[in-house]
PDB file of N, CA and C in Angstrom:
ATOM      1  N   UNK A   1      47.698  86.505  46.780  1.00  0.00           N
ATOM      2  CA  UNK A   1      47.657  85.252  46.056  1.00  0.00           C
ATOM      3  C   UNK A   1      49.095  84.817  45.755  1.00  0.00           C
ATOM      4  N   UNK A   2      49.369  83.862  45.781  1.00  0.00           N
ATOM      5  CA  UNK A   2      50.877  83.173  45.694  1.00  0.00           C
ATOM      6  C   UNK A   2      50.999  82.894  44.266  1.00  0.00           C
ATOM      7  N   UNK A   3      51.974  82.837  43.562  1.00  0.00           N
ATOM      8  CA  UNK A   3      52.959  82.674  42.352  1.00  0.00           C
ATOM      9  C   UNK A   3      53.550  81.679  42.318  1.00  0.00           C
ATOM     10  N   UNK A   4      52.893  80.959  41.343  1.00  0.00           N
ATOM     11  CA  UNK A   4      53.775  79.259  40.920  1.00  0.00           C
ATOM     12  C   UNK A   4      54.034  79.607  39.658  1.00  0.00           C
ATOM     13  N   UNK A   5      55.504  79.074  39.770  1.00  0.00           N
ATOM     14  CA  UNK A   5      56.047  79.266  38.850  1.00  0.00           C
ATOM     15  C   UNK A   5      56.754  77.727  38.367  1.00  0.00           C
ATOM     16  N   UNK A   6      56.871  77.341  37.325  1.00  0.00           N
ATOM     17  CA  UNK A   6      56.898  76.229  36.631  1.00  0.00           C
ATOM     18  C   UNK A   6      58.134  76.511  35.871  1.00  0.00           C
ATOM     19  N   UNK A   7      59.570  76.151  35.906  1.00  0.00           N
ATOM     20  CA  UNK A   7      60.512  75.963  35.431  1.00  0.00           C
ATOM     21  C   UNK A   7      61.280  75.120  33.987  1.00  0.00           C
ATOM     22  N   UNK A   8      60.486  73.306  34.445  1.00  0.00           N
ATOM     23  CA  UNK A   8      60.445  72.684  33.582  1.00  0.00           C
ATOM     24  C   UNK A   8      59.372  71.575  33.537  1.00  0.00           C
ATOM     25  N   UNK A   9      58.613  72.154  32.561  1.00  0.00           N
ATOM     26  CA  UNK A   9      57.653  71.188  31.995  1.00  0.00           C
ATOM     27  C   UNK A   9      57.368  69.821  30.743  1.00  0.00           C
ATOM     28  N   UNK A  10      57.823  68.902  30.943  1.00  0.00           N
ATOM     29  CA  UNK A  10      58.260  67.774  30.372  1.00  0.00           C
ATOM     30  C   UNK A  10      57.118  66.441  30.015  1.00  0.00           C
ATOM     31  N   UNK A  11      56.786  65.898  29.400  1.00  0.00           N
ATOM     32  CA  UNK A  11      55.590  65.139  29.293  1.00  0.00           C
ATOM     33  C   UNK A  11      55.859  63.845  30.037  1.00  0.00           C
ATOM     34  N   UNK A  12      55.455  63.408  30.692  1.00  0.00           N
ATOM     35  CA  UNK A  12      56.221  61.915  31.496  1.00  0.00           C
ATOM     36  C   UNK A  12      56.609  60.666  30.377  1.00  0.00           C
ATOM     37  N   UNK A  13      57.731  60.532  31.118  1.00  0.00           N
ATOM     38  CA  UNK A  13      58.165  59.179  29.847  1.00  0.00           C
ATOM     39  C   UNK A  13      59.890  60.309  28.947  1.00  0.00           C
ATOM     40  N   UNK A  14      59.689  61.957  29.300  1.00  0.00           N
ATOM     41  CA  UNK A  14      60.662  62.418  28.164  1.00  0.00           C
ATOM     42  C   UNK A  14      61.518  61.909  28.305  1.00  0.00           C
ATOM     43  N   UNK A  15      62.470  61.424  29.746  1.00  0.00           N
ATOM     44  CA  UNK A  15      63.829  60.983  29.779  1.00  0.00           C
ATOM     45  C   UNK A  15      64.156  59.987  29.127  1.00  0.00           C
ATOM     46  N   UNK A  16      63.263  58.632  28.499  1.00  0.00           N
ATOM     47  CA  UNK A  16      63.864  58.035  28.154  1.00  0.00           C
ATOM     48  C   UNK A  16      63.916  58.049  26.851  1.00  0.00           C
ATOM     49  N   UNK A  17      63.689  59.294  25.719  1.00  0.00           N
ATOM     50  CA  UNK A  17      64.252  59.238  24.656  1.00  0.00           C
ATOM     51  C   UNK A  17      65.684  60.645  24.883  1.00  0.00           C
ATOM     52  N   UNK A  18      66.053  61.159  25.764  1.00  0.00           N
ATOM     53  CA  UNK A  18      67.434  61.700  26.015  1.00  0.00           C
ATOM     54  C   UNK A  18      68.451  60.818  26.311  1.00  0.00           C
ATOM     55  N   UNK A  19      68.202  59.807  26.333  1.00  0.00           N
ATOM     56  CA  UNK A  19      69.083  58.550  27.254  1.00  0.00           C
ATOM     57  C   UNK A  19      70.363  58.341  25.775  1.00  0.00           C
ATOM     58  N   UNK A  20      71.388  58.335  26.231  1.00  0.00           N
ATOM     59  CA  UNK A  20      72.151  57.911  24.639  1.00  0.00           C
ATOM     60  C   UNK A  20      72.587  56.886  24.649  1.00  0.00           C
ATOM     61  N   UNK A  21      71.979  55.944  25.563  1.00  0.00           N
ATOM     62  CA  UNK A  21      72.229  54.243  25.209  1.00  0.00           C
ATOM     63  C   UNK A  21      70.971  54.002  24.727  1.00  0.00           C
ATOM     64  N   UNK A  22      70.872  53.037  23.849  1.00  0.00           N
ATOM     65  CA  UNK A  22      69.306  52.604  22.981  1.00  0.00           C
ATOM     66  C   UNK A  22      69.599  51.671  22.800  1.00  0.00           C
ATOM     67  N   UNK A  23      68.788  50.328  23.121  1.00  0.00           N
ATOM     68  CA  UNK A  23      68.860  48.987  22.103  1.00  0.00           C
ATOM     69  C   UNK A  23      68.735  49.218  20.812  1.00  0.00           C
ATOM     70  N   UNK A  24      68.168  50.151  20.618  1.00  0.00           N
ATOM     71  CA  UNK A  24      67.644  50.371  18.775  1.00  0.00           C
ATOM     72  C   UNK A  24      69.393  50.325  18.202  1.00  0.00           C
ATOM     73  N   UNK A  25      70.130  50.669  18.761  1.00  0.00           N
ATOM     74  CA  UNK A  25      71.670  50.936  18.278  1.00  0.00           C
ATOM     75  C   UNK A  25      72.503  49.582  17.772  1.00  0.00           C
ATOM     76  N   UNK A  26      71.735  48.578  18.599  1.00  0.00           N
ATOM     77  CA  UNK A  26      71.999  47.567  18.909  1.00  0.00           C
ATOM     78  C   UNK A  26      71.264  46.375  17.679  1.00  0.00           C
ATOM     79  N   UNK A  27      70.425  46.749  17.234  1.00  0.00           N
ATOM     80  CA  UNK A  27      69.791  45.832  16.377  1.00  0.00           C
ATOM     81  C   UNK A  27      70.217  46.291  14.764  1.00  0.00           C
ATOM     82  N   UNK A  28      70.719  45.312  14.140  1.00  0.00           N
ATOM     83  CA  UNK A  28      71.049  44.833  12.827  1.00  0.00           C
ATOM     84  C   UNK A  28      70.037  44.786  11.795  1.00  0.00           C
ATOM     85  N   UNK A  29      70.422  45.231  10.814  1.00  0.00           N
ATOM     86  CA  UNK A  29      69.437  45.371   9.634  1.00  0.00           C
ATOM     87  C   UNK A  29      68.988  43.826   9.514  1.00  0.00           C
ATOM     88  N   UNK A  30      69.211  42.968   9.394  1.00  0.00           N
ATOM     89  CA  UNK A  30      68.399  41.579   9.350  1.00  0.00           C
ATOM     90  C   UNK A  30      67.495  41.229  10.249  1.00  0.00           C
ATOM     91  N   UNK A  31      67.893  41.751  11.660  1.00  0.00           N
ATOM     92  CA  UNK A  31      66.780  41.681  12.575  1.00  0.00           C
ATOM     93  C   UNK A  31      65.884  42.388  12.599  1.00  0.00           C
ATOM     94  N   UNK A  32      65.766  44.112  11.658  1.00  0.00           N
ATOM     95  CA  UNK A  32      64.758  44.656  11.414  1.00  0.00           C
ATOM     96  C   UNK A  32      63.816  44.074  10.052  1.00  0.00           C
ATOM     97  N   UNK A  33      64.280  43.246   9.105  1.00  0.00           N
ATOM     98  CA  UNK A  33      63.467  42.743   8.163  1.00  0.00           C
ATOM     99  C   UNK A  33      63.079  41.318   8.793  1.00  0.00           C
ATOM    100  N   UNK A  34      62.951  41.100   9.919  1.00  0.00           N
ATOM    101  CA  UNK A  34      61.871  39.880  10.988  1.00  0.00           C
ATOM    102  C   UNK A  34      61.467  40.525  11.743  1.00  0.00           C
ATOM    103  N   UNK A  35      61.248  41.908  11.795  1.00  0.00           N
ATOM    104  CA  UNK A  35      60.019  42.869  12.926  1.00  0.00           C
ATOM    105  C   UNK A  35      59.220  42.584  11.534  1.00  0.00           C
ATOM    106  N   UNK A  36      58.066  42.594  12.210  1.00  0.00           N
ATOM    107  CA  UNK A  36      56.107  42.629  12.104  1.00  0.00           C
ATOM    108  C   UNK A  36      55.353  42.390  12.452  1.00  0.00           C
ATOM    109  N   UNK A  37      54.201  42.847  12.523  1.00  0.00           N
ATOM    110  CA  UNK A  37      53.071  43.111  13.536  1.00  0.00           C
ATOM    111  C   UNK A  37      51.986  42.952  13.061  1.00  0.00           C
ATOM    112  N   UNK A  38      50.925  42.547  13.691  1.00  0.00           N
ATOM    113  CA  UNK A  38      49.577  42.641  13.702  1.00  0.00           C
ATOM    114  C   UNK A  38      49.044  41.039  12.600  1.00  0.00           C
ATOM    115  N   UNK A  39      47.840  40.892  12.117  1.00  0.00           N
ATOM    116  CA  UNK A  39      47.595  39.711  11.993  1.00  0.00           C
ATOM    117  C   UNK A  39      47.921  39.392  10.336  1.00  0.00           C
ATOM    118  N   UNK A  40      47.909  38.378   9.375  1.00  0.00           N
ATOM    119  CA  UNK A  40      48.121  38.458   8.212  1.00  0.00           C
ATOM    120  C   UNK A  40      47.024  37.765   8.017  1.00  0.00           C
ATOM    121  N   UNK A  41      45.797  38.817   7.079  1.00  0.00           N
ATOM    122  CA  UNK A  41      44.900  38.359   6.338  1.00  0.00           C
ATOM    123  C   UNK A  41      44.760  37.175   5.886  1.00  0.00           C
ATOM    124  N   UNK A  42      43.883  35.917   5.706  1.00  0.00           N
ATOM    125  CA  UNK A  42      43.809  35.001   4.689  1.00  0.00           C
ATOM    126  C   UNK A  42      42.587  35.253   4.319  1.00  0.00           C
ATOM    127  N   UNK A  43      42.347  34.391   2.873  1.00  0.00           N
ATOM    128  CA  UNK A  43      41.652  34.777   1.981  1.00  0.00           C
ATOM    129  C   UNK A  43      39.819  34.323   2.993  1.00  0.00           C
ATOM    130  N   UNK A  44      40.010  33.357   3.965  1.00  0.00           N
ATOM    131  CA  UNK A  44      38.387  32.873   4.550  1.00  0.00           C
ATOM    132  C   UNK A  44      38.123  34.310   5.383  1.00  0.00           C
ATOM    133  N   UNK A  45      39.219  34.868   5.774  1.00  0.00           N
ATOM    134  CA  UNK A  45      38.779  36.050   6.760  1.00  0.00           C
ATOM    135  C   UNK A  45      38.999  37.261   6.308  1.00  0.00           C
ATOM    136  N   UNK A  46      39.425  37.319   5.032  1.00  0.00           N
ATOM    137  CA  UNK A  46      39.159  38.656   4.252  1.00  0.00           C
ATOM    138  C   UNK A  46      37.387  38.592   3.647  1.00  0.00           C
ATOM    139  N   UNK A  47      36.844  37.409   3.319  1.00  0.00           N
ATOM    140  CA  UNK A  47      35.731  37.343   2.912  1.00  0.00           C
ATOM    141  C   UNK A  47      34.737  37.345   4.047  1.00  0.00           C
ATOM    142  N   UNK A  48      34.940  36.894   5.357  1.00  0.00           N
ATOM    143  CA  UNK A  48      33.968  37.071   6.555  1.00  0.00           C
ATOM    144  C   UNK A  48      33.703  38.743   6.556  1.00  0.00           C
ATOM    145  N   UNK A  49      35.062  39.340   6.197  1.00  0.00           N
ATOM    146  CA  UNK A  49      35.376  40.948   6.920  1.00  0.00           C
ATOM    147  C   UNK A  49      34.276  41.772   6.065  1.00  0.00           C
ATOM    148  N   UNK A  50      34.675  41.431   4.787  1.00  0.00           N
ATOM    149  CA  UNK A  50      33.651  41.749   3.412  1.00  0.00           C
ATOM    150  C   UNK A  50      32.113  41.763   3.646  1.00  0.00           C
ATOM    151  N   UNK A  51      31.788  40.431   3.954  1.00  0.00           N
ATOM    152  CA  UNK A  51      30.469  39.740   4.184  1.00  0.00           C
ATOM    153  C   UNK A  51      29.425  40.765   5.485  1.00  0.00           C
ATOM    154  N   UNK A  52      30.583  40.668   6.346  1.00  0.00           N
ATOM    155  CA  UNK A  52      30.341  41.698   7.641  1.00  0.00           C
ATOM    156  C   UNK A  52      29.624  42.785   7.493  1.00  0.00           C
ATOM    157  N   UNK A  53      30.890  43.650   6.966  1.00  0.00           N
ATOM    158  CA  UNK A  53      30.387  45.240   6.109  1.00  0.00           C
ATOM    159  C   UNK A  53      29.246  45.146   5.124  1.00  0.00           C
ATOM    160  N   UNK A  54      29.271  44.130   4.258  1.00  0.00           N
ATOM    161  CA  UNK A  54      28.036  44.071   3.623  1.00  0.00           C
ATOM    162  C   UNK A  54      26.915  44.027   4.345  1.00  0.00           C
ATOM    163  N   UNK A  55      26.893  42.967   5.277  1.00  0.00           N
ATOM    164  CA  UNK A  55      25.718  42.914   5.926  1.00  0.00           C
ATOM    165  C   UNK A  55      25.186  43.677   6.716  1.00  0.00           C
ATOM    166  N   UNK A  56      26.678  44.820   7.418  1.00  0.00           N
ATOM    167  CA  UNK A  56      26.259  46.387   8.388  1.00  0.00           C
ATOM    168  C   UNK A  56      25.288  47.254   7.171  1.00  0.00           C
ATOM    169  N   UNK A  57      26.317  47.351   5.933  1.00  0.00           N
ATOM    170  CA  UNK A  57      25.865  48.256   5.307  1.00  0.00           C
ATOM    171  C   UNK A  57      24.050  48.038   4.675  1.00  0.00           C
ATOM    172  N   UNK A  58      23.662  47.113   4.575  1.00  0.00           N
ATOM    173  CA  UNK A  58      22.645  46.471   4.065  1.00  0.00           C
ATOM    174  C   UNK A  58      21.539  46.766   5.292  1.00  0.00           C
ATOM    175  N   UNK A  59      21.677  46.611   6.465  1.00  0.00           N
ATOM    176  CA  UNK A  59      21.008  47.071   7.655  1.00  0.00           C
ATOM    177  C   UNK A  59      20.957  48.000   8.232  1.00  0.00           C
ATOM    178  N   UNK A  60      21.867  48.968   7.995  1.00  0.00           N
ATOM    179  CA  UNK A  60      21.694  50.440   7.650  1.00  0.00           C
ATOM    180  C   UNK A  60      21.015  51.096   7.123  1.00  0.00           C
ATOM    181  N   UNK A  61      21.089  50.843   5.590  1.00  0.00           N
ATOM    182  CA  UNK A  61      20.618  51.255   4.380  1.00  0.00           C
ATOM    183  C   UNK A  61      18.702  50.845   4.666  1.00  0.00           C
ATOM    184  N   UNK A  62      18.603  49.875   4.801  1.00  0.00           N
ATOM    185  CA  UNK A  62      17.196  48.964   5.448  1.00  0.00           C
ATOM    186  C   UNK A  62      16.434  50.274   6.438  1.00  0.00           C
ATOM    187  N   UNK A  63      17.432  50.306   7.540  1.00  0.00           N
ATOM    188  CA  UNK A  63      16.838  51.191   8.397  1.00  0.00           C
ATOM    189  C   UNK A  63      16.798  52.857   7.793  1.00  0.00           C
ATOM    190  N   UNK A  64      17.400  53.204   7.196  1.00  0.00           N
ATOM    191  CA  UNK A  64      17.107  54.413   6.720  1.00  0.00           C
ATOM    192  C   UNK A  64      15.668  54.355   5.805  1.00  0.00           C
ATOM    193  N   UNK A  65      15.856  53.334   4.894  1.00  0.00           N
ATOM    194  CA  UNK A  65      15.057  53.906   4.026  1.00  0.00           C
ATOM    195  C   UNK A  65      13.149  53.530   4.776  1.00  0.00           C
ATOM    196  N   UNK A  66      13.581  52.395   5.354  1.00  0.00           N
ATOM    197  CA  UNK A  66      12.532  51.989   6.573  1.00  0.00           C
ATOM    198  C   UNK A  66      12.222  53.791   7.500  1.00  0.00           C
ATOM    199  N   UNK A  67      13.140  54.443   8.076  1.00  0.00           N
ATOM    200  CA  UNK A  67      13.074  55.219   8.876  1.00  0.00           C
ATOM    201  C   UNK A  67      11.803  56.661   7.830  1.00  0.00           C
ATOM    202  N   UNK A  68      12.774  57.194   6.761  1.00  0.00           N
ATOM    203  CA  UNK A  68      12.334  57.608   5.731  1.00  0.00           C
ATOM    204  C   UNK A  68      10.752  57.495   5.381  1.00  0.00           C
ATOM    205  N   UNK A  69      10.371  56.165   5.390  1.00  0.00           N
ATOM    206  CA  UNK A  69       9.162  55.832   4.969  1.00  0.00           C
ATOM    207  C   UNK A  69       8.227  56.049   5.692  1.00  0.00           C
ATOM    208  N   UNK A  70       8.579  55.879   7.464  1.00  0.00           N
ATOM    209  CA  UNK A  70       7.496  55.962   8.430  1.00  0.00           C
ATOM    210  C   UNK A  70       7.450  57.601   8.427  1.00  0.00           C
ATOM    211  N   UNK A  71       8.483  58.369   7.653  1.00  0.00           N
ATOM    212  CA  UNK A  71       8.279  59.798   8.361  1.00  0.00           C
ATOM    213  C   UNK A  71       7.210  60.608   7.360  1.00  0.00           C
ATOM    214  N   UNK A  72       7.570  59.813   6.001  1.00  0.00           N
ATOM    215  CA  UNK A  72       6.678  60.457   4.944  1.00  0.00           C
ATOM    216  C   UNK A  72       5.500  59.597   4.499  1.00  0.00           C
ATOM    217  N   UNK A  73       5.189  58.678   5.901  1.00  0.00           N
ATOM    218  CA  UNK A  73       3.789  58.155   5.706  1.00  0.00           C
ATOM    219  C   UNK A  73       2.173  58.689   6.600  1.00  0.00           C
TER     220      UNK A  73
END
């Protein structure tokens, strides 16, 4: 039976945090307080989100106690 032997094992992608040039070097504290991400809540779609979960949780709860009932009938 033949012998492999594995020297260096590296996750793909490692080289480019060894690299010692970075844009990150390059960006200024003012340009990091205008990074952000993802969506900003308003108050009509914090209440849809609410309404949502209420209404999962409510049809859940429905089906359990529905489920429950047929087993102990």
């Amino acid at each position: 039976m033949a012998n492999i032997t594995i020297s260096e094992l590296r996750p793909a992608g490692y080289d480019l945090f060894l690299d010692s040039e970075s844009f990150l070097d390059e960006v200024h504290e003012s340009e990091y307080q205008r990074i952000n991400g993802g969506a900003t809540p308003t108050l009509a779609s914090t209440a849809w989100c609410f309404a949502g979960g209420v209404a999962v949780g409510v049809a859940i709860s429905g089906a359990i106690v529905w489920g429950v009932k047929k087993i102990l009938a």
